[in-house]
N, C-alpha and C. Protein backbone atom coordinates (compact mmCIF):
# COMPACT_ATOMS: atom_id res chain seq x y z
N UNK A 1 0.85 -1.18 0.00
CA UNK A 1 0.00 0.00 0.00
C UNK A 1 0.90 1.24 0.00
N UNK A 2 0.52 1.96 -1.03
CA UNK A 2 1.10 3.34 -0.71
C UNK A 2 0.11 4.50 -0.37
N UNK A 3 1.31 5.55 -0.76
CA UNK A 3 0.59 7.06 0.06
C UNK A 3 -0.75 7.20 -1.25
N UNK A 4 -0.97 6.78 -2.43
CA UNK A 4 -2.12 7.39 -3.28
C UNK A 4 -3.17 6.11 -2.66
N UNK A 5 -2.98 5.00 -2.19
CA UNK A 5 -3.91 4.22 -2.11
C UNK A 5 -4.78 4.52 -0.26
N UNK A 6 -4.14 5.12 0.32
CA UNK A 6 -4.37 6.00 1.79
C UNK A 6 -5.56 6.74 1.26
N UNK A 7 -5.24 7.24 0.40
CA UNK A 7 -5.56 9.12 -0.14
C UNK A 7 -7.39 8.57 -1.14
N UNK A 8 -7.17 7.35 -1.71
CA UNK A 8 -8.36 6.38 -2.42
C UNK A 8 -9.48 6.27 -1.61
N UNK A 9 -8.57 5.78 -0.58
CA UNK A 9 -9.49 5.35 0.66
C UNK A 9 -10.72 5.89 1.43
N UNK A 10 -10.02 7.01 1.36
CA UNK A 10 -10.61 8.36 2.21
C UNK A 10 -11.23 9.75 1.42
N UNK A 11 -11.24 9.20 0.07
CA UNK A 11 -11.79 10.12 -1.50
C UNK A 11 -13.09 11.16 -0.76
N UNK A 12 -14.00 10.33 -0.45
CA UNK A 12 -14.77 10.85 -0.31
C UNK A 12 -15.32 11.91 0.95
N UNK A 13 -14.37 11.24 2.09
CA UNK A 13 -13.74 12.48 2.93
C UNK A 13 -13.67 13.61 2.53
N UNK A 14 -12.39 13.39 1.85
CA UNK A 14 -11.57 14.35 1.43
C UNK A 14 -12.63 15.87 0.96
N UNK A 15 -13.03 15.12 0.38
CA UNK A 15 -14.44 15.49 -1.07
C UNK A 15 -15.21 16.74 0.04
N UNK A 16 -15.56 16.09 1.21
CA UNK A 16 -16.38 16.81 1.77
C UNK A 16 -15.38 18.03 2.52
N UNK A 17 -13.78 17.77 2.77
CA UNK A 17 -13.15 19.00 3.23
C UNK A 17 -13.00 19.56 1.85
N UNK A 18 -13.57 19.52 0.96
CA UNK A 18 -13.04 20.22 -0.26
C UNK A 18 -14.34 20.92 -0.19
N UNK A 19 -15.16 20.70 -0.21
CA UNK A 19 -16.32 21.35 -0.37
C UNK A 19 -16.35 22.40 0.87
N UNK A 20 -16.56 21.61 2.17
CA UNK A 20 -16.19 23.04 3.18
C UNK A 20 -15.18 24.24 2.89
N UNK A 21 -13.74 23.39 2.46
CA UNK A 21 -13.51 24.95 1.99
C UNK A 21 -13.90 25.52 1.03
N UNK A 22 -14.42 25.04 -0.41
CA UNK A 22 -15.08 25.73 -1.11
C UNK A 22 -16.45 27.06 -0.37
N UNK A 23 -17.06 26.32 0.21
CA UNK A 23 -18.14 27.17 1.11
C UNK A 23 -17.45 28.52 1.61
N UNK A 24 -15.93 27.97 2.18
CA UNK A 24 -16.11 29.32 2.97
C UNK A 24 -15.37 30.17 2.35
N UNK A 25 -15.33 29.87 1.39
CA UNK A 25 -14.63 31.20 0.39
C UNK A 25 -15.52 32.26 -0.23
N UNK A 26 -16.68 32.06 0.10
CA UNK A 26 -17.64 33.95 -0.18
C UNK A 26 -17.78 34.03 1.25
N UNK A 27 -16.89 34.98 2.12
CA UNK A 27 -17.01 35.68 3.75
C UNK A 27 -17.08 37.13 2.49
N UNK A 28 -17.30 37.94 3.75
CA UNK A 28 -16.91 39.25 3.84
C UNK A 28 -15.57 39.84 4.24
N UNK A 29 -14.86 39.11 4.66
CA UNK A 29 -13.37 39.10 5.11
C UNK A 29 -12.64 38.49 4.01
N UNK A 30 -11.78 40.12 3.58
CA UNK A 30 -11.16 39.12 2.34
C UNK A 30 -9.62 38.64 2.32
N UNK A 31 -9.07 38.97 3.69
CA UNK A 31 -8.19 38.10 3.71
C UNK A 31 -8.43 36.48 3.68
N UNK A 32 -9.65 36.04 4.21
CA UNK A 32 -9.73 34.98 4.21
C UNK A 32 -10.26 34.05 3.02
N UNK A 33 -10.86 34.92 2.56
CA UNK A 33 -11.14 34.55 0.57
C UNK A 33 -9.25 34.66 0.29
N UNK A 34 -8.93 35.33 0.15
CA UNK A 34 -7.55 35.20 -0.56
C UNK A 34 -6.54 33.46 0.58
N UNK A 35 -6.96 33.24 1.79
CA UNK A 35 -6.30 31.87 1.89
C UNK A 35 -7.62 30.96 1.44
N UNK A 36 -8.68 30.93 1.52
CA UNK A 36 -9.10 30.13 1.46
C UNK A 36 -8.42 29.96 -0.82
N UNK A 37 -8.73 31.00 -1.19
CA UNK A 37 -8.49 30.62 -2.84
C UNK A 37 -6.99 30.07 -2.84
N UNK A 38 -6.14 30.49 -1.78
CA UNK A 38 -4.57 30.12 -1.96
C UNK A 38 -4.82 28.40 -1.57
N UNK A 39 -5.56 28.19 -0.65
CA UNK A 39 -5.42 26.53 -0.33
C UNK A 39 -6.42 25.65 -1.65
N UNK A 40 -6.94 26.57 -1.98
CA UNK A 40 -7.64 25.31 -3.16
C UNK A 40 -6.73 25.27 -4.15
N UNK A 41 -6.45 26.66 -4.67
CA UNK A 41 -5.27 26.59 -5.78
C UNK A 41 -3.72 25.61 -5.86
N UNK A 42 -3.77 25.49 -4.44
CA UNK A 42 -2.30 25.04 -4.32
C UNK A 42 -2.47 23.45 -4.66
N UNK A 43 -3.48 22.90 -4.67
CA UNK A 43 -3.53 21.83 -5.20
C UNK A 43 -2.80 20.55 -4.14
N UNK A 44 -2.21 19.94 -4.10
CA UNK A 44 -1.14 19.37 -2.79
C UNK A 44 -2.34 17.76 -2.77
N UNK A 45 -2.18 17.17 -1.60
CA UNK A 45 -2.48 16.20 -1.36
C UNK A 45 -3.50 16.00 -0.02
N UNK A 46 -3.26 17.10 0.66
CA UNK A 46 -4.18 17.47 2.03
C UNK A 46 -3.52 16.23 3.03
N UNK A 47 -2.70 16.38 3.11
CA UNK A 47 -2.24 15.45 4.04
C UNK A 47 -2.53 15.34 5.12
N UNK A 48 -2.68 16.55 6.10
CA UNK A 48 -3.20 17.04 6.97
C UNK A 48 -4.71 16.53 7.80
N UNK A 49 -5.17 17.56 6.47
CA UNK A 49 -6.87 16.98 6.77
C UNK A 49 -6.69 15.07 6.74
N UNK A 50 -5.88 14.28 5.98
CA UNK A 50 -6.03 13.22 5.88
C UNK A 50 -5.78 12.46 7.78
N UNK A 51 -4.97 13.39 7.73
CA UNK A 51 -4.64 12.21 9.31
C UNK A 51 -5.89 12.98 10.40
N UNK A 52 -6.25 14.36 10.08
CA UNK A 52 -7.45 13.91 10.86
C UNK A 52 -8.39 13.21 10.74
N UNK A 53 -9.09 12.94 9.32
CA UNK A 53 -9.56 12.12 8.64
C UNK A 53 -9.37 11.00 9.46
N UNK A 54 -7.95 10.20 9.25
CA UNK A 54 -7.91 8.91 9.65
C UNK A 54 -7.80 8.86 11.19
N UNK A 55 -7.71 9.70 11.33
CA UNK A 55 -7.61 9.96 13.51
C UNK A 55 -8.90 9.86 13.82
N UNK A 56 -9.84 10.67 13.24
CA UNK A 56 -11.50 10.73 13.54
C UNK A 56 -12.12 9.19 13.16
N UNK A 57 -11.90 8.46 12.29
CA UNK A 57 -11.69 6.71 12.14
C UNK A 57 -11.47 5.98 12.85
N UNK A 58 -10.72 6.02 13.81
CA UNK A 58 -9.39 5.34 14.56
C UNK A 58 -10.82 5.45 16.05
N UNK A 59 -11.51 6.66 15.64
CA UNK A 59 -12.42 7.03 17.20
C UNK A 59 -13.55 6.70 17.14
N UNK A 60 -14.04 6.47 15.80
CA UNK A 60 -15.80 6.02 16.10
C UNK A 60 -16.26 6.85 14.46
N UNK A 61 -15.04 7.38 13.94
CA UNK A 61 -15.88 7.62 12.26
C UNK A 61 -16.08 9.23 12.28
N UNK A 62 -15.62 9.39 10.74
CA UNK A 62 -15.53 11.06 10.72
C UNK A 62 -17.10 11.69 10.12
N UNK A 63 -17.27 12.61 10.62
CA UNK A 63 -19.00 13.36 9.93
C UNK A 63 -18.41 15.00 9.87
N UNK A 64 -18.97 15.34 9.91
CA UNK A 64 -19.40 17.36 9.78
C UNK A 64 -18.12 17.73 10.76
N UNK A 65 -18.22 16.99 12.10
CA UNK A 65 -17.29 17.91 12.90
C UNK A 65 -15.65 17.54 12.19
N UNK A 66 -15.55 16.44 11.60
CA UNK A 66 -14.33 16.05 11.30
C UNK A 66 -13.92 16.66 10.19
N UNK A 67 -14.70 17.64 9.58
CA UNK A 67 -14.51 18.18 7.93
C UNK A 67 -14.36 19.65 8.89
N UNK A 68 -14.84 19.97 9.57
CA UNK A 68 -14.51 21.59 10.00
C UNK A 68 -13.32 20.91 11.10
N UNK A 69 -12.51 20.49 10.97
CA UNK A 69 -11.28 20.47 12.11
C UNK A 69 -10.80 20.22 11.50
N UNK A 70 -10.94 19.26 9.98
CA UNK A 70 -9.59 19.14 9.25
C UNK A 70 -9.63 20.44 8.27
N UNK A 71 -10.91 21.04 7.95
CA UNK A 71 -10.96 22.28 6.74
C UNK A 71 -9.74 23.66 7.43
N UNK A 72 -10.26 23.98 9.21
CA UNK A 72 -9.68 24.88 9.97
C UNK A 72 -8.12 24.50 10.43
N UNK A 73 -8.03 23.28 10.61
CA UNK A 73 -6.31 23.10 10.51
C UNK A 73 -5.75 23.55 9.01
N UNK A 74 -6.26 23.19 7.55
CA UNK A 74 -5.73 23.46 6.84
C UNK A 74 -5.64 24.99 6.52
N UNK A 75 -6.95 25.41 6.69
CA UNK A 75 -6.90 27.21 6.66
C UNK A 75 -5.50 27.78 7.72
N UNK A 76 -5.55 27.46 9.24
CA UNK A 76 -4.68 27.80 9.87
C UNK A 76 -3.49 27.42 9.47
N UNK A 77 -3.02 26.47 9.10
CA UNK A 77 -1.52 26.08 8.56
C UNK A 77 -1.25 26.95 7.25
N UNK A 78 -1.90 26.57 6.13
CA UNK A 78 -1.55 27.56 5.29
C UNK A 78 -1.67 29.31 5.25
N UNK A 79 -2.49 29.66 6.54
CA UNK A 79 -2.73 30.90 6.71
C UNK A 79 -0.93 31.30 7.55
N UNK A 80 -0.48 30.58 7.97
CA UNK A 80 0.52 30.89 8.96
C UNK A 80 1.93 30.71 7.73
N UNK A 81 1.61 30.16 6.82
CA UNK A 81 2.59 30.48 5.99
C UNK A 81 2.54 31.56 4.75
N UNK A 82 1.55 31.96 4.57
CA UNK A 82 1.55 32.94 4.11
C UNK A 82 1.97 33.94 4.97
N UNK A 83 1.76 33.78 5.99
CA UNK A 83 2.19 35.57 7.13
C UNK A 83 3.42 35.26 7.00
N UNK A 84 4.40 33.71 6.71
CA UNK A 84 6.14 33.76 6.97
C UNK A 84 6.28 34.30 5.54
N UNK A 85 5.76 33.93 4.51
CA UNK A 85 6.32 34.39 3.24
C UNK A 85 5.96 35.88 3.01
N UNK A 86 4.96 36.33 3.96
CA UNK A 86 4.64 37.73 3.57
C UNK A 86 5.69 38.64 4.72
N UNK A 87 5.62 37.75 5.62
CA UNK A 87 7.31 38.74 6.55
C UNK A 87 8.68 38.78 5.85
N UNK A 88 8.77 37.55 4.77
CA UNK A 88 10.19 37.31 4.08
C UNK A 88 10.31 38.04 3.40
N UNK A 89 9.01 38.50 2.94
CA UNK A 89 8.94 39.79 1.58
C UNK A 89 9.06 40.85 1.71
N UNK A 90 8.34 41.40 3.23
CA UNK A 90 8.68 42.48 3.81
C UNK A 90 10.45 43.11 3.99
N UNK A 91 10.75 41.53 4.83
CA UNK A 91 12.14 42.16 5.32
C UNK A 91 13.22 42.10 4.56
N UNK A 92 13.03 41.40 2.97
CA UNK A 92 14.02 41.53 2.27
C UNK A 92 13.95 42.63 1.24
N UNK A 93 13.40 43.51 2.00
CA UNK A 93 13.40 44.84 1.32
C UNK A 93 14.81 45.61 1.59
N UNK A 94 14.66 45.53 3.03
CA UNK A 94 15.42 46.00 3.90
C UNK A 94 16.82 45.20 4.55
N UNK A 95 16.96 44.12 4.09
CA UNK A 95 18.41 42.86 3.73
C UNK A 95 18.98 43.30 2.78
N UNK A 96 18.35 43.69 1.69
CA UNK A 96 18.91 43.71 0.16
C UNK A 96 18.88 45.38 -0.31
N UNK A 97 18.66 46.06 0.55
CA UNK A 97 17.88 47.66 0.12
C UNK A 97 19.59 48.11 -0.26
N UNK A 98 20.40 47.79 0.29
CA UNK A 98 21.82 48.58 -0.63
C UNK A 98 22.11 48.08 -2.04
């Protein structure tokens, strides 16, 4: 078994953290439209959401609450790297300004 046959398994999981974040991308807050469009765009594997996925399994089976804890870990993780790449951008203004 490999990592795409994990990822098979749990398709339809997945499906439903895809859709939550789809949902929450019309807020009124548009920083959060701009991560929520940065995490769909980025395409990746959701690895993340997967082990909560398979953690919420492991306990009695994933539903609704298990798609908003894996949707909000992924918003928060990729939200926290955008603030490092948006500080890197900032301060290499001022590294490189001579």
């Amino acid at each position: 078994m490999n990592l795409n046959d994990l990822f098979l398994e749990i398709k339809d999981d997945l499906s439903q953290v895809e859709g939550l974040i789809h949902r929450q991308l019309n807020t009124e807050i548009p920083l959060l439209n701009e991560v929520a469009a940065y995490i769909l765009d980025s395409g990746g594997k959701r690895l993340r959401p997967a082990l909560v996925i398979y953690c919420s399994r492991m306990f009695g089976g994933a539903d609704e609450r298990t798609y908003v804890a894996a949707g909000a870990l992924e918003f928060r993780l990729r939200a926290t790297g955008l603030e490092a790449a948006a500080y890197r951008q900032r301060h290499r203004r001022y590294w490189y300004a001579e």
